[in-house]
C-alpha atoms as a PDB file:
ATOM      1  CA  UNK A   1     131.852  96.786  66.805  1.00  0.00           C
ATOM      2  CA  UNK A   2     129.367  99.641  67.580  1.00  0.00           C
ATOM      3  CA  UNK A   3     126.111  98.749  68.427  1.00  0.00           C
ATOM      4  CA  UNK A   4     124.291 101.917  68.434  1.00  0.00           C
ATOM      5  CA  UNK A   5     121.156 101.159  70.736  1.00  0.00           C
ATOM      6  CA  UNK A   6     123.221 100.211  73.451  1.00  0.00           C
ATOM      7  CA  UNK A   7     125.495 103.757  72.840  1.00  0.00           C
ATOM      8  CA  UNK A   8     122.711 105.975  73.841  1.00  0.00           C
ATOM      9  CA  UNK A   9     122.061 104.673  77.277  1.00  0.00           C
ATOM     10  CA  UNK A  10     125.940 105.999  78.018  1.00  0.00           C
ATOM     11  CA  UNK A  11     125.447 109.152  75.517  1.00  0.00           C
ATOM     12  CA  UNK A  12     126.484 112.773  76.842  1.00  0.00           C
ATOM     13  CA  UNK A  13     124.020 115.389  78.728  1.00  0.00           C
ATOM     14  CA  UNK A  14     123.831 116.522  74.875  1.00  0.00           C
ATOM     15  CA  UNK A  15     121.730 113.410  73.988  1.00  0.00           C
ATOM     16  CA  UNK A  16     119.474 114.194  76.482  1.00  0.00           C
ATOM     17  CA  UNK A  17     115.674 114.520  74.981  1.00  0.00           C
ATOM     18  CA  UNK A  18     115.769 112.594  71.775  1.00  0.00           C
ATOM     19  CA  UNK A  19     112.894 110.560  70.991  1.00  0.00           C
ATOM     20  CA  UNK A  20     112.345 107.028  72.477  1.00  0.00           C
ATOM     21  CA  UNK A  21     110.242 104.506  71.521  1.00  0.00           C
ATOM     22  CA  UNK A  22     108.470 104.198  74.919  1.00  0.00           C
ATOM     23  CA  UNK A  23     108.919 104.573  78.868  1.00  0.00           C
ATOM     24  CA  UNK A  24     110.408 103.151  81.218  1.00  0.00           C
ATOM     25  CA  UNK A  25     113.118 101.370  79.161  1.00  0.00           C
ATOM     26  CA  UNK A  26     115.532  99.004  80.572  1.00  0.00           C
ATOM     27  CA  UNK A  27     118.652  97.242  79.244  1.00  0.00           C
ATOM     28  CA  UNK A  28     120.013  93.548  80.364  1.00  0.00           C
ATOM     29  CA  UNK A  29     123.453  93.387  80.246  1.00  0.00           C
ATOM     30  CA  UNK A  30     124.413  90.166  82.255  1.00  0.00           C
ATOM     31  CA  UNK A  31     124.398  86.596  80.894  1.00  0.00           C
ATOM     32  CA  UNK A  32     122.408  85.146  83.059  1.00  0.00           C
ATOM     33  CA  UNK A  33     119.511  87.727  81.925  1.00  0.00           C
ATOM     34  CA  UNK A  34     120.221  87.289  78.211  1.00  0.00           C
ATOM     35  CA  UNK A  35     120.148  83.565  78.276  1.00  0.00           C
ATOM     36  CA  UNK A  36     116.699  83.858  80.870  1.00  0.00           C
ATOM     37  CA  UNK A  37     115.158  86.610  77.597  1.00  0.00           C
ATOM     38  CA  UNK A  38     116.176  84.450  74.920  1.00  0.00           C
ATOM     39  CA  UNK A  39     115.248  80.946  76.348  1.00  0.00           C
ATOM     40  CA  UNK A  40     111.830  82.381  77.267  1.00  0.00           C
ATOM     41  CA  UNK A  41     111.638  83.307  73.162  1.00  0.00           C
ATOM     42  CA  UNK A  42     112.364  80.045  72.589  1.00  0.00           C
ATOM     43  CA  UNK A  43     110.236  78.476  74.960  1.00  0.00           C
ATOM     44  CA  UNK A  44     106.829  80.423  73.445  1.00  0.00           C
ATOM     45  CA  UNK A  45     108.041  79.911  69.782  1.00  0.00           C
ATOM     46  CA  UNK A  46     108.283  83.563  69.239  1.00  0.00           C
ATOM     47  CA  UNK A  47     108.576  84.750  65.846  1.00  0.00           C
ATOM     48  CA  UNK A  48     111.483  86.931  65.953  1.00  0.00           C
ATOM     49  CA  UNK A  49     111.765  90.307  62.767  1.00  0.00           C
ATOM     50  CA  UNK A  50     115.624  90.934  61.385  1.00  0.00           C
ATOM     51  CA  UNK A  51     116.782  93.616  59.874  1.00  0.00           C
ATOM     52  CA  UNK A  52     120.226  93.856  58.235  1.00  0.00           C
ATOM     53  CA  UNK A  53     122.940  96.468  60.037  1.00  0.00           C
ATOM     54  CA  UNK A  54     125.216  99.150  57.897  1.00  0.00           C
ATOM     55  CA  UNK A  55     128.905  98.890  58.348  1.00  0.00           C
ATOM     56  CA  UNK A  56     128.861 100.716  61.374  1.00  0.00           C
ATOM     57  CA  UNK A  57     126.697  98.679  63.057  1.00  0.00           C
ATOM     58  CA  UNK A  58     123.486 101.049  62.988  1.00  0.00           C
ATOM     59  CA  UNK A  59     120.479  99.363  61.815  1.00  0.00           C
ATOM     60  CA  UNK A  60     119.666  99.537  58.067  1.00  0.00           C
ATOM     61  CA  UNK A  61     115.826 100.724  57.978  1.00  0.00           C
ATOM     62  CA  UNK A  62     115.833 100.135  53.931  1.00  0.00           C
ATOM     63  CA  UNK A  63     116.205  96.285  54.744  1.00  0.00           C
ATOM     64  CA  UNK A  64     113.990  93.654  54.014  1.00  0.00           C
ATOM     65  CA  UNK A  65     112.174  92.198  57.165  1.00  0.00           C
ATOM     66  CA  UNK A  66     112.617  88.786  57.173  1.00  0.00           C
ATOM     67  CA  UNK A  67     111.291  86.795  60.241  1.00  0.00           C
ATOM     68  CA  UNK A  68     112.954  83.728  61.780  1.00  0.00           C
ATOM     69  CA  UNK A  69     112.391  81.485  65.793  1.00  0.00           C
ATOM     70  CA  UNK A  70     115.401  80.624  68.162  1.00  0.00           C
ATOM     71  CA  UNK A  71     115.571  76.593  68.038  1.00  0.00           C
ATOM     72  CA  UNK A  72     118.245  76.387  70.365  1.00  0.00           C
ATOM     73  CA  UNK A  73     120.599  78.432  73.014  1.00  0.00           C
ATOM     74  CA  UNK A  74     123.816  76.867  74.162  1.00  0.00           C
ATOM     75  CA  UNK A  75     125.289  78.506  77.406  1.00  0.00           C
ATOM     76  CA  UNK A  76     128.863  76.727  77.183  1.00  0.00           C
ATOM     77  CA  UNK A  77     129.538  78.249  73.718  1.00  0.00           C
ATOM     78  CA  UNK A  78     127.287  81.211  74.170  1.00  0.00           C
ATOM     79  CA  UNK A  79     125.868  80.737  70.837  1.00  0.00           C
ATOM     80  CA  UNK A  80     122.626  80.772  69.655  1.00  0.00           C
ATOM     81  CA  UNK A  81     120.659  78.975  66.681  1.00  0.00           C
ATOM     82  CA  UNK A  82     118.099  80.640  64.897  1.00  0.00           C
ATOM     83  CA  UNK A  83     115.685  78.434  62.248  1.00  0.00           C
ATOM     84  CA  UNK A  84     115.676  79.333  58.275  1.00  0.00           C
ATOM     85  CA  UNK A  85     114.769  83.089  57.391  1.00  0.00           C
ATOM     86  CA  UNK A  86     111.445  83.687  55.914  1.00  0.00           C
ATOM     87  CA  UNK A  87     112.090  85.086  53.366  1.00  0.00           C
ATOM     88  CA  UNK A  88     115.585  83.513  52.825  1.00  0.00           C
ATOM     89  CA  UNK A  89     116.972  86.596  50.724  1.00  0.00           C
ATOM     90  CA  UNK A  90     119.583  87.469  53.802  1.00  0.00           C
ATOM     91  CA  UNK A  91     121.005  84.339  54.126  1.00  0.00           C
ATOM     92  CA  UNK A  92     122.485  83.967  50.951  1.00  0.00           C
ATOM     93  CA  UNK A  93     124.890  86.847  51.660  1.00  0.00           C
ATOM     94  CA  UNK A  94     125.717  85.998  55.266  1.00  0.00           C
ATOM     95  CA  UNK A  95     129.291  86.327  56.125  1.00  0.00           C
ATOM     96  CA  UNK A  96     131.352  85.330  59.541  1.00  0.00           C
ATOM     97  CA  UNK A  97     130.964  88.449  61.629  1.00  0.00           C
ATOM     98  CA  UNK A  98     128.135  89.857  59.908  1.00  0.00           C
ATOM     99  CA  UNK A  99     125.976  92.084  62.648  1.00  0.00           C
ATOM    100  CA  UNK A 100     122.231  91.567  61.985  1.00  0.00           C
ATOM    101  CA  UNK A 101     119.129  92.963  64.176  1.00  0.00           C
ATOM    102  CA  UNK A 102     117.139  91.323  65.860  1.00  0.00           C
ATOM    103  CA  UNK A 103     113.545  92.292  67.627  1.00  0.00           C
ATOM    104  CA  UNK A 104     110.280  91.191  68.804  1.00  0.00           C
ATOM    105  CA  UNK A 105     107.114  92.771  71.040  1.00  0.00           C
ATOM    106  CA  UNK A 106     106.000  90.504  73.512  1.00  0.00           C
ATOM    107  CA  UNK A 107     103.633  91.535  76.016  1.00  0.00           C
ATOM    108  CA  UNK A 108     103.271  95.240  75.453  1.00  0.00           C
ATOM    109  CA  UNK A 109     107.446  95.422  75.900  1.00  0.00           C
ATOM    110  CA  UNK A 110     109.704  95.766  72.805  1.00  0.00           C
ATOM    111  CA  UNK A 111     112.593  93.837  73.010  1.00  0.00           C
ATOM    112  CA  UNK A 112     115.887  94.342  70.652  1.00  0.00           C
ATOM    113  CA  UNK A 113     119.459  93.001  70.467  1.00  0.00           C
ATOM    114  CA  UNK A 114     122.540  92.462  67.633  1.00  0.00           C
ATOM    115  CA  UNK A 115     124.001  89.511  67.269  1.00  0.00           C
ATOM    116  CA  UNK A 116     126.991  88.567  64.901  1.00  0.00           C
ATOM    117  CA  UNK A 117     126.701  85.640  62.550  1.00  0.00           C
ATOM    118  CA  UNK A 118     129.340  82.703  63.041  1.00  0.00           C
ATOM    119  CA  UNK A 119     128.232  79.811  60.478  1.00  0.00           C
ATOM    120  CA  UNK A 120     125.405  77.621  59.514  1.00  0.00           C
ATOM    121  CA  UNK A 121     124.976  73.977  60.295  1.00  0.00           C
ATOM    122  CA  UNK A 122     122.709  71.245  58.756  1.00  0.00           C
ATOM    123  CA  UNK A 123     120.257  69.471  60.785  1.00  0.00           C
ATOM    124  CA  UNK A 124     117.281  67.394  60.533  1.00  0.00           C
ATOM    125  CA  UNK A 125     114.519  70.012  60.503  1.00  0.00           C
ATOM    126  CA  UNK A 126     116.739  72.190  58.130  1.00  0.00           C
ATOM    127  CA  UNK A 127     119.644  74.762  58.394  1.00  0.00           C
ATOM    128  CA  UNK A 128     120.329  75.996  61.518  1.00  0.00           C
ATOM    129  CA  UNK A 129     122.337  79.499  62.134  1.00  0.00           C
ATOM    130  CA  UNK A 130     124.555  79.757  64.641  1.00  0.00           C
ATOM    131  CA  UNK A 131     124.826  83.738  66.315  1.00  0.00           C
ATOM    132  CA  UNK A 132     127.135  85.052  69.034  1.00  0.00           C
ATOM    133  CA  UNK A 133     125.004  85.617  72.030  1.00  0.00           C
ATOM    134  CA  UNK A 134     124.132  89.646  72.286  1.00  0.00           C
ATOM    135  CA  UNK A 135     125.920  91.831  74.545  1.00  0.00           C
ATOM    136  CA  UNK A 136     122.778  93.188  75.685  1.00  0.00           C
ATOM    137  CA  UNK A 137     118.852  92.945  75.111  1.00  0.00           C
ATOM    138  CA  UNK A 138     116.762  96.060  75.563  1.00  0.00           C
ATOM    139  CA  UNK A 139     113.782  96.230  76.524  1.00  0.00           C
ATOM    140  CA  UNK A 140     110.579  98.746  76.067  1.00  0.00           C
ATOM    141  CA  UNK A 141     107.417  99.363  77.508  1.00  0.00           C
ATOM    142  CA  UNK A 142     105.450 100.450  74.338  1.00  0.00           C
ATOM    143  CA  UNK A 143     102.642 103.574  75.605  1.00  0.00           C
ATOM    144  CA  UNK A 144     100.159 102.151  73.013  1.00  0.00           C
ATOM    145  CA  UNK A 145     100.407  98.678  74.188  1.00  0.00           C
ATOM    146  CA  UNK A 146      99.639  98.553  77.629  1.00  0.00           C
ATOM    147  CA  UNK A 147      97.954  95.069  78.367  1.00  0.00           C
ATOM    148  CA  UNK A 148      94.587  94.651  80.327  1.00  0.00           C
ATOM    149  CA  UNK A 149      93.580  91.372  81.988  1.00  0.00           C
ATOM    150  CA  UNK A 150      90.148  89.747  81.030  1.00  0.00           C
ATOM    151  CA  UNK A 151      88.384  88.245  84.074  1.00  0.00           C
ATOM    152  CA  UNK A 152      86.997  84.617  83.723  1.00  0.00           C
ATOM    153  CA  UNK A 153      83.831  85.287  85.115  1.00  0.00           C
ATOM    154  CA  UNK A 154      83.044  87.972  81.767  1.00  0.00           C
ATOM    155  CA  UNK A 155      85.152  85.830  79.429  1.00  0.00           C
ATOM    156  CA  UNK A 156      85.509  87.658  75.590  1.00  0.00           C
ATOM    157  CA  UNK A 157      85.655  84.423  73.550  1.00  0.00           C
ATOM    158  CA  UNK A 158      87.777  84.401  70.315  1.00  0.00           C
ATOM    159  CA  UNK A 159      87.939  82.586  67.395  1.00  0.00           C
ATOM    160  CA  UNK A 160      90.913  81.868  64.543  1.00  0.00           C
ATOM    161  CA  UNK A 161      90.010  81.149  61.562  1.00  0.00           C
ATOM    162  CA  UNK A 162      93.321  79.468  59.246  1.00  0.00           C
ATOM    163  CA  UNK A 163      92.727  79.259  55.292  1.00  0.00           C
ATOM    164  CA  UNK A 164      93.527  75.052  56.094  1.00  0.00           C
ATOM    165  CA  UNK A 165      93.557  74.089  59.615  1.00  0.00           C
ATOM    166  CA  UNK A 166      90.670  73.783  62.116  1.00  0.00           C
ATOM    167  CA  UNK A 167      89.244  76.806  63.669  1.00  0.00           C
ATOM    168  CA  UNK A 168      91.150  77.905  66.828  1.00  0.00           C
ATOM    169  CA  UNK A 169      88.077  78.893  69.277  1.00  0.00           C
ATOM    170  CA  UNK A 170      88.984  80.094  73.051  1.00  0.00           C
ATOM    171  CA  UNK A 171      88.973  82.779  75.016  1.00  0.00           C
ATOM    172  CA  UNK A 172      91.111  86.071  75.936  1.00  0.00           C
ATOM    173  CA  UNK A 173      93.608  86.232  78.621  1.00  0.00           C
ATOM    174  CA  UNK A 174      94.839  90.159  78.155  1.00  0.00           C
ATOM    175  CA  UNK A 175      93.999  91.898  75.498  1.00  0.00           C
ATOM    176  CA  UNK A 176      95.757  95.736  74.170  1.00  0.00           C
ATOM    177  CA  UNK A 177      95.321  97.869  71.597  1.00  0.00           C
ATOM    178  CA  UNK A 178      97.602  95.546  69.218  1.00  0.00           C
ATOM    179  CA  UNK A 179      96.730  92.393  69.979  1.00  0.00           C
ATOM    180  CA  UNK A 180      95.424  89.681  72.345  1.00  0.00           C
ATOM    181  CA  UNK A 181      96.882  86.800  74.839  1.00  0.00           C
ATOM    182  CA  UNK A 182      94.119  83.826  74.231  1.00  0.00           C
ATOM    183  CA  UNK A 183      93.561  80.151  75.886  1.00  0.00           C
ATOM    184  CA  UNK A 184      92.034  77.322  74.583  1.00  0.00           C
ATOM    185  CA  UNK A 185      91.381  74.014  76.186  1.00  0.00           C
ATOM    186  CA  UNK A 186      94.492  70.785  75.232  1.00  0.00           C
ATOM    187  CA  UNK A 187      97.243  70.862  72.965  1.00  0.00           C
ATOM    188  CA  UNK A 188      96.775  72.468  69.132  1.00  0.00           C
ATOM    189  CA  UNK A 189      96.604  70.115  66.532  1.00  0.00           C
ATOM    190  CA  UNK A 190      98.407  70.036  63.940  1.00  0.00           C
ATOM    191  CA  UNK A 191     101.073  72.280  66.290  1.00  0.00           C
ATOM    192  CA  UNK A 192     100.886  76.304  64.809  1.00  0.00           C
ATOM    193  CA  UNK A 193     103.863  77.730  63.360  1.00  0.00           C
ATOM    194  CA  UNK A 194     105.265  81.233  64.609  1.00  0.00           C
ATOM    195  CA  UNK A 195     104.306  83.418  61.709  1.00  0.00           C
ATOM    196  CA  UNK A 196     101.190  81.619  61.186  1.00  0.00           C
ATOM    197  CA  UNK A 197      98.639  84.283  59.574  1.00  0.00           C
ATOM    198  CA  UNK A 198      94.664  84.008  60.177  1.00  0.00           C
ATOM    199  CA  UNK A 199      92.126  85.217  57.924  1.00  0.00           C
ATOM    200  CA  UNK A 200      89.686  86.610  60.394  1.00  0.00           C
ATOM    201  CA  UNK A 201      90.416  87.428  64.305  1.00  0.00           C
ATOM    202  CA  UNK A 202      86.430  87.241  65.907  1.00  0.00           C
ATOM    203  CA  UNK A 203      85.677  88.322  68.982  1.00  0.00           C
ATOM    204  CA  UNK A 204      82.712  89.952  70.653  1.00  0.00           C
ATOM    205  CA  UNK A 205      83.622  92.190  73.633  1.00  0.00           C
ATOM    206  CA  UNK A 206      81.602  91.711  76.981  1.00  0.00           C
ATOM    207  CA  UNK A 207      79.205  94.992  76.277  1.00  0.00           C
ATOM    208  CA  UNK A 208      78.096  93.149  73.013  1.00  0.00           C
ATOM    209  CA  UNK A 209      79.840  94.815  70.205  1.00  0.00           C
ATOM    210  CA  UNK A 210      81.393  92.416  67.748  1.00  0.00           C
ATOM    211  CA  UNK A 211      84.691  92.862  65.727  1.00  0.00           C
ATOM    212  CA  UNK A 212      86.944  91.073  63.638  1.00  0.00           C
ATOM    213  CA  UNK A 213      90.341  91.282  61.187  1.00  0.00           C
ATOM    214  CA  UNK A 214      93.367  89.260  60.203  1.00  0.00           C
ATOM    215  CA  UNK A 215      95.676  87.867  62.654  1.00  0.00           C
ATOM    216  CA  UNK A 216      98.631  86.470  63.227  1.00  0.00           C
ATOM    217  CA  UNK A 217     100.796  84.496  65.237  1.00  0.00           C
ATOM    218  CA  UNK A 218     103.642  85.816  67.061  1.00  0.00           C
ATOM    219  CA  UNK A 219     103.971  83.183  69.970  1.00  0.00           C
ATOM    220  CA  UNK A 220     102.692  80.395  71.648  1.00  0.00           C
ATOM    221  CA  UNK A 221     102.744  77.498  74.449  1.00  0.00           C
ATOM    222  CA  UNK A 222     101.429  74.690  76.228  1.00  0.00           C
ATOM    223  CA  UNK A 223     101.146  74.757  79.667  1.00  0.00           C
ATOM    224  CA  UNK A 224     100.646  70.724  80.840  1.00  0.00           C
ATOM    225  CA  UNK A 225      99.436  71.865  84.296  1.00  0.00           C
ATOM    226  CA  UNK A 226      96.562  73.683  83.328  1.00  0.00           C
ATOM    227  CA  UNK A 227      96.105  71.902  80.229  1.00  0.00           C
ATOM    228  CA  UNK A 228      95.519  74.693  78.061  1.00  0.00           C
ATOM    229  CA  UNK A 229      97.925  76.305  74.896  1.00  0.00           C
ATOM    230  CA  UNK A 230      98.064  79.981  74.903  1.00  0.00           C
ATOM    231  CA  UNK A 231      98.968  82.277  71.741  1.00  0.00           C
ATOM    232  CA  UNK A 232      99.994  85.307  71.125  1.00  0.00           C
ATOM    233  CA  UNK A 233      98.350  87.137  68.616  1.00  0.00           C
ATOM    234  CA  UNK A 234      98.980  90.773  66.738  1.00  0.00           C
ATOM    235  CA  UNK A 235      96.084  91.731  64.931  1.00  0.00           C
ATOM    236  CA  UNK A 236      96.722  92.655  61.030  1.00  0.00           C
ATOM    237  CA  UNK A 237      94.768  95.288  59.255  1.00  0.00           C
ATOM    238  CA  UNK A 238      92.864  96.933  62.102  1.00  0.00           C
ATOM    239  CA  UNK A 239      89.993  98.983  61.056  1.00  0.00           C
ATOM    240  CA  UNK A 240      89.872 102.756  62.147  1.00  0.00           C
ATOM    241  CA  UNK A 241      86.099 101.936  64.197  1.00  0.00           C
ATOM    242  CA  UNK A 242      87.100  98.671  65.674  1.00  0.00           C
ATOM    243  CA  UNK A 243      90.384 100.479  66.447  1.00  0.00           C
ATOM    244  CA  UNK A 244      88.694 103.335  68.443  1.00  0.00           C
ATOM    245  CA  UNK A 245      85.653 100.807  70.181  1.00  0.00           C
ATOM    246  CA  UNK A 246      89.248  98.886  71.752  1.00  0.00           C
ATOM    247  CA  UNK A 247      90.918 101.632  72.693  1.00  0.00           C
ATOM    248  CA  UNK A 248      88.179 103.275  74.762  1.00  0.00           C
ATOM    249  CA  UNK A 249      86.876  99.541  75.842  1.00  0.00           C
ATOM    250  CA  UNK A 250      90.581  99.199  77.368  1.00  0.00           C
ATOM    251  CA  UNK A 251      90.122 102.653  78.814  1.00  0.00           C
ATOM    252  CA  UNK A 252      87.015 101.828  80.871  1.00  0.00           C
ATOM    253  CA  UNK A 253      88.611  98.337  81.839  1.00  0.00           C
ATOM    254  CA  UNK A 254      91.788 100.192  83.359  1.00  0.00           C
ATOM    255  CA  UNK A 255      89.471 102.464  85.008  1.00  0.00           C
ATOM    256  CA  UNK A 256      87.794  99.947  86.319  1.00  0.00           C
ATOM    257  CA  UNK A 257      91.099  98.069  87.562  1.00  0.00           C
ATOM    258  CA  UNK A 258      91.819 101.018  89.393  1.00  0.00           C
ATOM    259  CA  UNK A 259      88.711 101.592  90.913  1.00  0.00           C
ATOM    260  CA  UNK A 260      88.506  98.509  92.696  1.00  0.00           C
ATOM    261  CA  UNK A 261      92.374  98.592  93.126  1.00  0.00           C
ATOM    262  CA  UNK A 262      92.998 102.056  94.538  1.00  0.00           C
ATOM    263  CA  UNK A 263      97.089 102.586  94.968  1.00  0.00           C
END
């Protein structure tokens, strides 16, 4: 089985200067590093976009994107099991050896892999399916996503608001052009879903201007030593204004990184 964005990292001299999606880009091949990459999606409840693959193997960009979590890896039978897909329009053609896609953007790095579908089980929670592990994950560092870390001491406080649940109120960790790491203080309740959508992002930057959009929840965890959850959240329907205040606030805060951290 081909799997295409694997192919061009061993492509001829002639393959040289087609466009990437960002720089550097790096590709795991080894077990060890596949099973470290997906266990760490599964540890921050990631929410996880597939795409359906052509017959010869490429991905098929006319697809649906339907989102699903990993809810289990296990390393004897190098298998993986991924939750229901939302929507669940894939899964009623799945067949044994079937090569879907599989990708996710966590921290400013995209991350993709192929993985061939085996069966699906019944649990408690639901159907489980069960994957192949990949043969490789890649990884890239997207140029419009480069992450900048908020300092305590001039804390940009955030708050989530759900259509149902309580307001989510903390503060930001790192913050890019797409999205925001954020903390908050114990252990969510009720727990968030991966996928979870917000109907207004607010935050009000530490020179005093205020924005806000829709949100939504790509990943999150609880850390019991520090006693705080942190999310990961892609903002949804970014404004052209708010958009350009962001960009040029994370311009002056990486100038200022390197100012006081000359290389």
């Amino acid at each position: 089985m081909r799997i295409p964005f694997l192919e061009r990292f061993f492509a001829s001299k002639d393959d040289v200067g087609r466009p990437t999606v960002g720089s550097p880009k790096n590709i795991n091949h080894s077990t060890k590093d596949i099973l470290r990459l997906l266990g760490g999606y599964a540890h921050e409840h990631h929410l996880i976009t597939i795409q359906r693959c052509n017959p010869d193997g490429s991905v098929d960009k006319q697809s649906e994107n339907t989102t699903t979590g990993i809810i289990a890896i296990d390393e004897k039978k190098k298998t993986i099991a991924f939750e229901q897909f939302t929507p669940s329009d894939i899964e009623l053609t799945l067949k044994n050896g079937d090569l879907l896609h599989f990708s996710l953007t966590h921290e400013g790095i995209y991350c993709q892999f192929n993985c061939q579908y085996a069966k699906t089980i019944n649990t408690k929670e639901g159907y489980a399916h069960i994957f192949k592990l990949p043969q490789g994950i890649e990884q890239v560092q997207l140029r419009d996503a480069f992450r900048v870390s908020i300092n305590r001491s001039t804390p940009i406080k955030v708050n989530l608001l759900h259509t149902i649940n309580p307001v989510i109120a903390g503060s930001v960790v790192d913050l890019s052009s797409k999205g925001i790491r954020m903390r908050m203080k114990g252990l969510i309740e009720p727990k968030p879903k991966r996928g979870e959508e917000y109907i207004s992002c607010q935050m009000v930057l530490t020179d005093g201007y205020s924005m806000h959009c829709e949100a939504k929840l790509m990943h999150w965890i609880y850390d019991p030593k520090d006693k705080c959850t942190y999310l990961g959240i892609q903002f949804v329907g970014l404004e052209g204004t708010n958009e350009r205040v962001l960009n040029r606030y994370i311009t002056q805060l990486q100038r200022s990184e390197k100012s006081i951290f000359p290389r």
